[in-house]
C-alpha atoms as a PDB file:
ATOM      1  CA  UNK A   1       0.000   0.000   0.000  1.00  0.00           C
ATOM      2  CA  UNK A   2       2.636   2.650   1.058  1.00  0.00           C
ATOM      3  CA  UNK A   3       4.272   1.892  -2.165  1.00  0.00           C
ATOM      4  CA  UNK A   4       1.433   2.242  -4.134  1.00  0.00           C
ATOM      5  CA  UNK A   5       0.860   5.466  -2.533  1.00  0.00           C
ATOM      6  CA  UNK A   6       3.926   6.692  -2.985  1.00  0.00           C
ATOM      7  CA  UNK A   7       4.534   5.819  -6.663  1.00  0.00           C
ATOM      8  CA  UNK A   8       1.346   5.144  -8.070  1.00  0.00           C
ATOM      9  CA  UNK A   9      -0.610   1.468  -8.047  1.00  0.00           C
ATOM     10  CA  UNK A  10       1.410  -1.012  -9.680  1.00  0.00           C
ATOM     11  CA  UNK A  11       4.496   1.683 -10.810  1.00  0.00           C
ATOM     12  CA  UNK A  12       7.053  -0.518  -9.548  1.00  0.00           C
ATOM     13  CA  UNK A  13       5.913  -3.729 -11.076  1.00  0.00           C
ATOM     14  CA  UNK A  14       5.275  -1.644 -14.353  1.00  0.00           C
ATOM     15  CA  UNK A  15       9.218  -0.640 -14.084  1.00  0.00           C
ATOM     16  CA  UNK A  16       7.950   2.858 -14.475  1.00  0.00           C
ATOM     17  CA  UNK A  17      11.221   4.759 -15.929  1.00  0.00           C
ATOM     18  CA  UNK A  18       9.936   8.143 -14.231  1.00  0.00           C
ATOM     19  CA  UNK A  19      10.453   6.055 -10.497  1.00  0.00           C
ATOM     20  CA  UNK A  20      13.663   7.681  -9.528  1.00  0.00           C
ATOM     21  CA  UNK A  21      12.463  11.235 -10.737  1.00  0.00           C
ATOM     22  CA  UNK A  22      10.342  10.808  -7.492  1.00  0.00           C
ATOM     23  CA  UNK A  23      12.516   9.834  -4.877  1.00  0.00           C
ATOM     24  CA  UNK A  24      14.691  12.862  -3.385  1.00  0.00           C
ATOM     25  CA  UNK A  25      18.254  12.842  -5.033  1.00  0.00           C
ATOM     26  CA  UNK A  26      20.005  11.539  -1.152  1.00  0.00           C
ATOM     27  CA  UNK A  27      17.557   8.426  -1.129  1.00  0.00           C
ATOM     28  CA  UNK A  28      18.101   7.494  -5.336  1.00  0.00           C
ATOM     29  CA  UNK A  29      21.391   5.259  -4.418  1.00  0.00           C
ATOM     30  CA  UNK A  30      19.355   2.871  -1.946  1.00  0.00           C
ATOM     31  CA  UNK A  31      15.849   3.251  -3.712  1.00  0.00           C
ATOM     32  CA  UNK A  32      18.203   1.952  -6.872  1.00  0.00           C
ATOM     33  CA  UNK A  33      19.748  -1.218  -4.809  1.00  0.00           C
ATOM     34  CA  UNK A  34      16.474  -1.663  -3.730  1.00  0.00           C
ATOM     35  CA  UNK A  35      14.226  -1.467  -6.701  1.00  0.00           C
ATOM     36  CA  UNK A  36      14.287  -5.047  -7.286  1.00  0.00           C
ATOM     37  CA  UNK A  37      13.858  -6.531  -4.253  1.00  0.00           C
ATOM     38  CA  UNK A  38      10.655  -4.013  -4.145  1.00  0.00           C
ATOM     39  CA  UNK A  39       9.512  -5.210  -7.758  1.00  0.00           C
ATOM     40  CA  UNK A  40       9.597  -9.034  -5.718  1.00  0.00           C
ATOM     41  CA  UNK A  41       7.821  -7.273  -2.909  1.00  0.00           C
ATOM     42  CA  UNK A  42       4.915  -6.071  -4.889  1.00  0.00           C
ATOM     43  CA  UNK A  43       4.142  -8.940  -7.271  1.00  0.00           C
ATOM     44  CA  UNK A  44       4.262 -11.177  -4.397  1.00  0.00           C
ATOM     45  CA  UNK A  45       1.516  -9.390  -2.248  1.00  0.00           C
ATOM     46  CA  UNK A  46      -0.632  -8.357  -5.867  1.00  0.00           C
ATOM     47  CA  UNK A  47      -0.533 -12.588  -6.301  1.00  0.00           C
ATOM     48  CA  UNK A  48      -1.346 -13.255  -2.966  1.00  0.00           C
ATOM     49  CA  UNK A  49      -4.631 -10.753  -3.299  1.00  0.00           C
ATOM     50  CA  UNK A  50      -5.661 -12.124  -6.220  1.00  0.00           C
ATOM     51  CA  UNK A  51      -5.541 -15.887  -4.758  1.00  0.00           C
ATOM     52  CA  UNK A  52      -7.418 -14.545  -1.680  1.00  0.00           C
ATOM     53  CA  UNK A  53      -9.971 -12.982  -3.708  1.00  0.00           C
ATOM     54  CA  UNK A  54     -10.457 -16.451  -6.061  1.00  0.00           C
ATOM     55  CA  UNK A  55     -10.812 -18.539  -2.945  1.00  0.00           C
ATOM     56  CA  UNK A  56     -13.636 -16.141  -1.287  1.00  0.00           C
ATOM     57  CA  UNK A  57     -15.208 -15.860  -4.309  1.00  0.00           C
ATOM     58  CA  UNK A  58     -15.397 -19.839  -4.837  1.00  0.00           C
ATOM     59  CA  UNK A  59     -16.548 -20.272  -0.650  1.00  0.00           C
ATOM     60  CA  UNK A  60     -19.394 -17.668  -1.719  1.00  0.00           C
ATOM     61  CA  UNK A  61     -19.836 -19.889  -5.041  1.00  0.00           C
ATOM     62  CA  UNK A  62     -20.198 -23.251  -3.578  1.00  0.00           C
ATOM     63  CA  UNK A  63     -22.565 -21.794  -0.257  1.00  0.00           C
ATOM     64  CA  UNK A  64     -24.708 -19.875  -2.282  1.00  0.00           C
ATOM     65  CA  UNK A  65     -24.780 -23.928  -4.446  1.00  0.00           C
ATOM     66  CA  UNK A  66     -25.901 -25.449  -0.913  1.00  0.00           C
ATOM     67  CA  UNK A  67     -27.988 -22.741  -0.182  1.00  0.00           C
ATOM     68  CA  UNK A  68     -26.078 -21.568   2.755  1.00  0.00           C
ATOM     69  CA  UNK A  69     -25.274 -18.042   3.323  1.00  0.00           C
ATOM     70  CA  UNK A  70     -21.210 -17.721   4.288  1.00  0.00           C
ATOM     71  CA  UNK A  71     -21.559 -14.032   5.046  1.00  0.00           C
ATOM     72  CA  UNK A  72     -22.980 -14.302   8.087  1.00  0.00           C
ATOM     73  CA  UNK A  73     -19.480 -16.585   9.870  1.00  0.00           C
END
């Protein structure tokens, strides 16, 4: 989140050239040693949303099959 906020959603994944334009000129050194490890960061969480959001979707899918209503647990 803080990344996205600071750089825009997905700007580090994207490889956005205009990145180190916004970081002040004292912090560019370690934001570039960084950059990749951040790139890792980000995909990683963005993957592990998306699988979160697939397996509540399919729990909703298969109790709204039975007839049972998960949003209430």
């Amino acid at each position: 989140r803080a990344l996205d906020a600071r750089f825009g959603r997905n700007a580090i994944i994207r490889d956005d050239k205009d990145l180190i334009n916004r970081v002040p000129p004292v912090q560019r050194r370690a934001f570039e040693a960084m950059q990749e490890r951040l790139r890792i960061l980000q995909t990683t969480v963005r993957m592990e949303s998306s699988d979160k959001i697939v397996s509540e979707r399919r729990q909703r899918a298969v109790g709204r099959g039975r007839g049972i209503d998960m949003n209430g647990l």
